[in-house]
N, C-alpha and C. Protein backbone atom coordinates (compact mmCIF):
# COMPACT_ATOMS: atom_id res chain seq x y z
N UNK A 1 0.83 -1.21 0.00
CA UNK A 1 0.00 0.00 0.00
C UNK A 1 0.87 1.26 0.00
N UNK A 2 1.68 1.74 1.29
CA UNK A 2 2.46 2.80 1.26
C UNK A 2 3.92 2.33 1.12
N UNK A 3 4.22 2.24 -0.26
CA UNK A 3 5.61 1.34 -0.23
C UNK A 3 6.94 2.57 -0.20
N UNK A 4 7.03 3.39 1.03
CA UNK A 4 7.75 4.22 1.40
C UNK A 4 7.56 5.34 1.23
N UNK A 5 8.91 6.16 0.76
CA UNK A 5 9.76 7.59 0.83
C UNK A 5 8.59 8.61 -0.40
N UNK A 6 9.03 7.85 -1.88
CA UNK A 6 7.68 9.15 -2.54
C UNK A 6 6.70 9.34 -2.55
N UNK A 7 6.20 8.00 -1.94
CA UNK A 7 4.69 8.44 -1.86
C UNK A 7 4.41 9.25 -0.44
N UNK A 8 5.23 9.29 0.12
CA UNK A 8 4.80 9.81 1.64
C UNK A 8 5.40 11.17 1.20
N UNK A 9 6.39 11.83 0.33
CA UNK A 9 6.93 13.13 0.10
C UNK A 9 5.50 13.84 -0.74
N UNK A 10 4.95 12.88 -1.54
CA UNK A 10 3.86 13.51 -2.59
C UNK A 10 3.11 14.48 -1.70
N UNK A 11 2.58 13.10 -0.40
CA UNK A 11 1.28 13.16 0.17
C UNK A 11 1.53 14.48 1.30
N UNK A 12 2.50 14.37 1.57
CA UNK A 12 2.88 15.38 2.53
C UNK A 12 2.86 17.16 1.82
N UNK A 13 3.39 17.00 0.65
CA UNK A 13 2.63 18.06 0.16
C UNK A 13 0.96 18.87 -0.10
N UNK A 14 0.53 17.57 0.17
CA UNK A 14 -1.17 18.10 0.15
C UNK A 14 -1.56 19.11 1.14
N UNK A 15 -0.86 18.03 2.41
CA UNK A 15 -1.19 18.42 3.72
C UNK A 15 0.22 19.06 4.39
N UNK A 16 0.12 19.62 5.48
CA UNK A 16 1.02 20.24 5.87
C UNK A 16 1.38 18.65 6.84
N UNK A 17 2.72 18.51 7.03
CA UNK A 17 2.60 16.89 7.98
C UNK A 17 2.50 17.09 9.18
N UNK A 18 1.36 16.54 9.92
CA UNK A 18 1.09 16.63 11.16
C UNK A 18 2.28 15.30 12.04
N UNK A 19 2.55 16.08 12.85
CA UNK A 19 3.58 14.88 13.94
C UNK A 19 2.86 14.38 14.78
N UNK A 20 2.61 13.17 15.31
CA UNK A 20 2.27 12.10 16.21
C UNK A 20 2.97 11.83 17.21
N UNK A 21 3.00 12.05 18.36
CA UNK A 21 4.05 10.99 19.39
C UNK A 21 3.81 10.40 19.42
N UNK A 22 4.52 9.09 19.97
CA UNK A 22 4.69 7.87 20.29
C UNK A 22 4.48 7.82 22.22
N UNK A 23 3.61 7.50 22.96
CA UNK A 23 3.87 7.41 24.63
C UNK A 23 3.36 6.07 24.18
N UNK A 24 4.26 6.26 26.16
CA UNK A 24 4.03 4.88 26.69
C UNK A 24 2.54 5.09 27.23
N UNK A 25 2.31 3.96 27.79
CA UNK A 25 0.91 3.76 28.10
C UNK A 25 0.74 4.27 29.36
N UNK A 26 1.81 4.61 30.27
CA UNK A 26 1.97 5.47 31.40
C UNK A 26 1.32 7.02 31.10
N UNK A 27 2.22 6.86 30.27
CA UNK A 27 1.93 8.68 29.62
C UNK A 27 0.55 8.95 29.14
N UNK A 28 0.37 8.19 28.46
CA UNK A 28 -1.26 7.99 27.95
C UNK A 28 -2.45 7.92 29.31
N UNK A 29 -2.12 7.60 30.14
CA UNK A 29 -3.30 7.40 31.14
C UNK A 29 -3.25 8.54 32.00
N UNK A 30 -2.12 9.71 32.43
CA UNK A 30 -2.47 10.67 32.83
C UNK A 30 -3.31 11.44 32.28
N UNK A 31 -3.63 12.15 33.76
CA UNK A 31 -4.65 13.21 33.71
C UNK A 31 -4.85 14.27 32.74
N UNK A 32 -6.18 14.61 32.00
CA UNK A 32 -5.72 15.59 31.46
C UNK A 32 -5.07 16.99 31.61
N UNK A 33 -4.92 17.50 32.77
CA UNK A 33 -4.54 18.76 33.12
C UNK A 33 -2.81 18.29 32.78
N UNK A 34 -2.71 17.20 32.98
CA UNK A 34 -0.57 17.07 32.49
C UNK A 34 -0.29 17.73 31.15
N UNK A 35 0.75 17.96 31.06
CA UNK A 35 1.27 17.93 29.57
C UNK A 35 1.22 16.64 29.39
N UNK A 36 1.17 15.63 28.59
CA UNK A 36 1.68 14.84 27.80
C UNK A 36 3.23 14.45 27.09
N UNK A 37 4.33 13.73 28.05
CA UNK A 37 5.60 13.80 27.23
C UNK A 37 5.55 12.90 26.37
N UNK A 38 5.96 13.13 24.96
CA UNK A 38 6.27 12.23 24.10
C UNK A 38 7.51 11.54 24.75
N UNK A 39 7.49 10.04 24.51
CA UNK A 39 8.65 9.05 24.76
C UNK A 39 9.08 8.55 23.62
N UNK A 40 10.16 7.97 23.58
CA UNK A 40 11.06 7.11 22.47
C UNK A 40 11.06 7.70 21.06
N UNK A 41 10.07 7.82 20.09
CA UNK A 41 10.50 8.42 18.67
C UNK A 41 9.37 9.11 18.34
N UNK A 42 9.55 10.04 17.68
CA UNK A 42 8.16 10.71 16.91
C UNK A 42 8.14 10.49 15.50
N UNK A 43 6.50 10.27 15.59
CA UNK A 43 6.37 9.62 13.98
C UNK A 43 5.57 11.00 13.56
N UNK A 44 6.08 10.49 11.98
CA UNK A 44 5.76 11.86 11.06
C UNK A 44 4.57 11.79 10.47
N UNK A 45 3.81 11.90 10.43
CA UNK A 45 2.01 11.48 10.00
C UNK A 45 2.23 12.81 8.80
N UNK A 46 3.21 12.30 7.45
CA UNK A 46 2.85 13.12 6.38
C UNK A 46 1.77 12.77 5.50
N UNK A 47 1.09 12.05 5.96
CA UNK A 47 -0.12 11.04 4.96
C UNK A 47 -0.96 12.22 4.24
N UNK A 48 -1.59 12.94 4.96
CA UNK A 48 -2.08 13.83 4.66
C UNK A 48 -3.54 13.97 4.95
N UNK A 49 -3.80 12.40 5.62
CA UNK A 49 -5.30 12.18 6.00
C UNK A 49 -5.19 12.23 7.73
N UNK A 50 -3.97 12.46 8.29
CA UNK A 50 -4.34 12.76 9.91
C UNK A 50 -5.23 13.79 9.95
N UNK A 51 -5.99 13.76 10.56
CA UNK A 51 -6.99 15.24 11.47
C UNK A 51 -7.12 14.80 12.79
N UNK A 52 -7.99 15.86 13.37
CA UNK A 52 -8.04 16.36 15.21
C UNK A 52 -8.59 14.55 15.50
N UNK A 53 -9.44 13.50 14.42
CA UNK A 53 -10.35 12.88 14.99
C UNK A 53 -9.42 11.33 15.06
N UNK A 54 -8.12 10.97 14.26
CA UNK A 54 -6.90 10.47 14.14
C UNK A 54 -6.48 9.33 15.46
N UNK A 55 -7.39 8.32 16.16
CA UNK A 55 -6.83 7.70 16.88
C UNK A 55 -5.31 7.49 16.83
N UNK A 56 -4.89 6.55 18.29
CA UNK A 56 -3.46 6.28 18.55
C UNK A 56 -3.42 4.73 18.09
N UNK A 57 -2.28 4.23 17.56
CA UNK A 57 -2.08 2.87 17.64
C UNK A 57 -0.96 2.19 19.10
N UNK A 58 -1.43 1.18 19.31
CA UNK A 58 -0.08 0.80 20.13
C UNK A 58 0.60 -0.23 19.45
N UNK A 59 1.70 -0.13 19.74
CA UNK A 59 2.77 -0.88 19.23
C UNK A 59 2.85 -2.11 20.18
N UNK A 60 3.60 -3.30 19.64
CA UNK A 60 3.55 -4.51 20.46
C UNK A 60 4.80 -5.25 21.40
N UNK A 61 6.23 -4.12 20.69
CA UNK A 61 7.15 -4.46 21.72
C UNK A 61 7.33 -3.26 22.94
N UNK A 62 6.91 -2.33 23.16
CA UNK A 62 7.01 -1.01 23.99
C UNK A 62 5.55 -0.55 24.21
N UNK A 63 4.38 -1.46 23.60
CA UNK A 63 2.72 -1.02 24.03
C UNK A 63 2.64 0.63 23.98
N UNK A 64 3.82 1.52 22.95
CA UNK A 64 3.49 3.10 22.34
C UNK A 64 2.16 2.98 21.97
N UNK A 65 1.90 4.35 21.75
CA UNK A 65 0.55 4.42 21.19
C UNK A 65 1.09 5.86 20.24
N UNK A 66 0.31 5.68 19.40
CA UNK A 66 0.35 6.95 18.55
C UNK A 66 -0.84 7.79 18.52
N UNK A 67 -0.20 9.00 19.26
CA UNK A 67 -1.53 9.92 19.29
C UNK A 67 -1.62 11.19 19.13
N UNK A 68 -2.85 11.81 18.97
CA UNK A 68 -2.96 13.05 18.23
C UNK A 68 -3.10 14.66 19.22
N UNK A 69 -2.96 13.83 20.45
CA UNK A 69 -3.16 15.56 21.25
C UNK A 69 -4.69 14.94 22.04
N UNK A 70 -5.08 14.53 21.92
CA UNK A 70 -7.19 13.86 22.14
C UNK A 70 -6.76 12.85 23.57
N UNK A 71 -6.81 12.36 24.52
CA UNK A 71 -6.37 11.47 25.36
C UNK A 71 -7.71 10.31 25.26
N UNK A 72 -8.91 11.12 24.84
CA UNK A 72 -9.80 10.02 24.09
C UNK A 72 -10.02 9.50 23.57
N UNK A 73 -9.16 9.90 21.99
CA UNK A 73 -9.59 8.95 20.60
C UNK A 73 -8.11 7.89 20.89
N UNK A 74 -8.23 6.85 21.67
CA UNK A 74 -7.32 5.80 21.63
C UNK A 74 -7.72 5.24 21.09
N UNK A 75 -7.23 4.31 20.10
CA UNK A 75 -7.88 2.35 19.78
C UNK A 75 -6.71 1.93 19.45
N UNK A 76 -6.77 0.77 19.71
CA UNK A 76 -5.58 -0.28 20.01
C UNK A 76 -5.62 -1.51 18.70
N UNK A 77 -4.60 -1.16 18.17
CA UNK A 77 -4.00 -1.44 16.73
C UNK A 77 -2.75 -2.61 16.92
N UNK A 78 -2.27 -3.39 16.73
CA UNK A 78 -1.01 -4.16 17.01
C UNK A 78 0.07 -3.68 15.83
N UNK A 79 1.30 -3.06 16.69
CA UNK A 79 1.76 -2.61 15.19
C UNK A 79 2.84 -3.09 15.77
N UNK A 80 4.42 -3.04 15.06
CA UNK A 80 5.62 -2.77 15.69
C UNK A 80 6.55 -2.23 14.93
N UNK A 81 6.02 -1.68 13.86
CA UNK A 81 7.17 -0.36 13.38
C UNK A 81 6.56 0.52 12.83
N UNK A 82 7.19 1.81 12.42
CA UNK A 82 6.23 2.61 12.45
C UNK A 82 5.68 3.38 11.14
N UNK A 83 6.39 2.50 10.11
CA UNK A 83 5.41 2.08 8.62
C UNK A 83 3.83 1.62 9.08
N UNK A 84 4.04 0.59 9.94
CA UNK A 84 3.26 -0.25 9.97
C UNK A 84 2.39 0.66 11.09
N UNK A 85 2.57 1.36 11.99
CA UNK A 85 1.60 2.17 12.50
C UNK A 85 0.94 3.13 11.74
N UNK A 86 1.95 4.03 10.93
CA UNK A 86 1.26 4.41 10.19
C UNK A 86 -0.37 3.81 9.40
N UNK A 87 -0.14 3.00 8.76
CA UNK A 87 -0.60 2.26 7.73
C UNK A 87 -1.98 1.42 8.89
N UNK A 88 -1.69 1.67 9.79
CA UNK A 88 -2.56 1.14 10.61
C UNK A 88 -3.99 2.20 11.27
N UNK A 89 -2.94 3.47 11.54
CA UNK A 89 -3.71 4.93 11.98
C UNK A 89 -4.46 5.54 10.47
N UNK A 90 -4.19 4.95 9.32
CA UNK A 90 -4.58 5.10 8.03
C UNK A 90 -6.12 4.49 7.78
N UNK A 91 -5.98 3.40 7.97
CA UNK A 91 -6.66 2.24 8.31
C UNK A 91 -8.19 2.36 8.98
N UNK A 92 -7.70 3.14 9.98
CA UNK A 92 -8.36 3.36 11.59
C UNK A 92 -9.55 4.17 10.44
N UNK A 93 -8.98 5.86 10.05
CA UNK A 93 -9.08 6.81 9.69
C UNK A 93 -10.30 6.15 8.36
N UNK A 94 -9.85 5.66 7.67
CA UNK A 94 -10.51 4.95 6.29
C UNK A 94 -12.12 4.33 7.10
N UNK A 95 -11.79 3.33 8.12
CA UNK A 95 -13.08 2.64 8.71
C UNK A 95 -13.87 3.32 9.28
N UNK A 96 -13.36 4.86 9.81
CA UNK A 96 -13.90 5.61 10.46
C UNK A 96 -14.71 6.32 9.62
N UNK A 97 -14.04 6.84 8.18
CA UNK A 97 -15.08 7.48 7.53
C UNK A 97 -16.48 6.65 6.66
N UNK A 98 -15.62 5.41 6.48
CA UNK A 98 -16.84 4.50 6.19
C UNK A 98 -18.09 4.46 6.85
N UNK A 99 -18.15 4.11 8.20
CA UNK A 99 -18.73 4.44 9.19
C UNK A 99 -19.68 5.60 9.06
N UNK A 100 -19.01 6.60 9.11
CA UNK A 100 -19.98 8.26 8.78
C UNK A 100 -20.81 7.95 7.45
N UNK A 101 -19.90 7.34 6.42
CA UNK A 101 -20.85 7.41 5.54
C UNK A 101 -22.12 6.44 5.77
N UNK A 102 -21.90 5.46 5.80
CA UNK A 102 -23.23 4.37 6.31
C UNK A 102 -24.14 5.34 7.00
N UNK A 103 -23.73 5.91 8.13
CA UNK A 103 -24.62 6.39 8.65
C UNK A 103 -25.52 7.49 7.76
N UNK A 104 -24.91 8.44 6.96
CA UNK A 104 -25.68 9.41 6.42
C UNK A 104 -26.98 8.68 5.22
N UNK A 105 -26.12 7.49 4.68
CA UNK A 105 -27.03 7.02 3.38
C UNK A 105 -28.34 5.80 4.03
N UNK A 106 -28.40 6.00 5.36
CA UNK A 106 -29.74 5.52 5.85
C UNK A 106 -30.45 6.05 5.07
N UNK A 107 -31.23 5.41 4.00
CA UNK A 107 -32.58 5.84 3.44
C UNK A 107 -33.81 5.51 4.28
N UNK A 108 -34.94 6.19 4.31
CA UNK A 108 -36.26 6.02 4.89
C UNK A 108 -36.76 5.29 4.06
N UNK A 109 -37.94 3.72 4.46
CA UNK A 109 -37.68 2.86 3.81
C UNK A 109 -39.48 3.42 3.41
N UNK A 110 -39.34 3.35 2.53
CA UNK A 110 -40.77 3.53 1.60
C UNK A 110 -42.12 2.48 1.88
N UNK A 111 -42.89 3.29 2.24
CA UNK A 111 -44.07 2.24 2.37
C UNK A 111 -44.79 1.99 1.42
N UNK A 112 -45.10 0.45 1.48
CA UNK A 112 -45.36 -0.32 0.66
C UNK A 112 -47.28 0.93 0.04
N UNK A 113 -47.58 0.95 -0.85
CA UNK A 113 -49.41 1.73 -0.79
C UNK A 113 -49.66 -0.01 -0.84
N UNK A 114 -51.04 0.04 -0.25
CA UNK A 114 -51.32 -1.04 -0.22
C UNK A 114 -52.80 -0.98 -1.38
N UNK A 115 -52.81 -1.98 -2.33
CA UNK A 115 -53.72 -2.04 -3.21
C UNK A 115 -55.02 -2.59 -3.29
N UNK A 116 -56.15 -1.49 -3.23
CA UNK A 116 -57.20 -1.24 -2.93
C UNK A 116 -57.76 -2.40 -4.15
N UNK A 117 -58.49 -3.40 -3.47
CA UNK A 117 -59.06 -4.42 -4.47
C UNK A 117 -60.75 -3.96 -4.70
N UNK A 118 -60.46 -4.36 -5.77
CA UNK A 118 -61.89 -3.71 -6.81
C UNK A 118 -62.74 -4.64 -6.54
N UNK A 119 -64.03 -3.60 -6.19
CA UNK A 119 -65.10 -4.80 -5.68
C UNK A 119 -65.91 -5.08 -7.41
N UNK A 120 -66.39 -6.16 -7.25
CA UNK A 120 -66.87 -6.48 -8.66
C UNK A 120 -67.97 -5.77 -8.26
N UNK A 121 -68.75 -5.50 -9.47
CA UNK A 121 -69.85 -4.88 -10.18
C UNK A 121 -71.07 -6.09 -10.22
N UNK A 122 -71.86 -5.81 -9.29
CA UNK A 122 -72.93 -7.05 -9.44
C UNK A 122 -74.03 -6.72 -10.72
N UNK A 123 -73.76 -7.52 -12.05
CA UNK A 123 -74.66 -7.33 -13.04
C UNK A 123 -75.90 -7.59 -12.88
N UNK A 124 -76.87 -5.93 -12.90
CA UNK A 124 -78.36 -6.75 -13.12
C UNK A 124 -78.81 -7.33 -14.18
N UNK A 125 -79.57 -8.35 -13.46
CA UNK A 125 -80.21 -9.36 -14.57
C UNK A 125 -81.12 -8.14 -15.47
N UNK A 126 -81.61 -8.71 -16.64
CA UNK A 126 -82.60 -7.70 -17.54
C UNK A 126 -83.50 -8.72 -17.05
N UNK A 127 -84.58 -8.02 -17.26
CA UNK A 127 -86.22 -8.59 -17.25
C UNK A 127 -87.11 -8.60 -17.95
């Protein structure tokens, strides 16, 4: 899918590249009034599809999470590098808008008219 360096230089031009930290799951569970320290590496979310709504992934040898600033939008992704998080927070992002869409193309389901049966015509006899 994202088989590296130009496609991530293209995409990053669309968008300005938003940065992601990487915390531990320590970091992640404080309060919101903390700052938030990023730990170990920061990933570069030049995709161009991060926004504010951008869950975190966690990773599977250090349980990082990748996240957007939100201490709410977590979901838990198994990744362990950070192609592969990427491609995972991509993922997230894609199912998420699927989602919205389903929801909007609920059509109201049309009722059936129900068909008024014709009473026969009782022929008078002549006389």
């Amino acid at each position: 899918m994202f088989s590296g360096h130009a496609q991530r230089s293209s995409l990053s031009r669309l968008n300005q590249p938003r940065h992601l930290h990487l915390l531990t799951r320590e970091a992640a569970n404080t309060s919101r009034d903390q700052t938030l320290q990023p730990t170990s590496a920061w990933v570069a979310g030049g995709h161009g599809v991060y926004n504010e709504n951008t869950a975190c992934v966690v990773g599977i040898e250090k349980s990082c999470r990748l996240y957007d600033g939100n201490p709410s939008n977590f979901i838990r992704v198994l990744a362990s590098h950070e192609v592969v998080l990427r491609r995972a927070a991509d993922r997230y992002i894609r199912e998420k808008k699927k989602k919205k869409k389903k929801k909007k193309k609920k059509k109201k389901k049309k009722k059936k008219k129900k068909k008024k049966k014709k009473k026969k015509k009782k022929k008078k006899k002549k006389r």
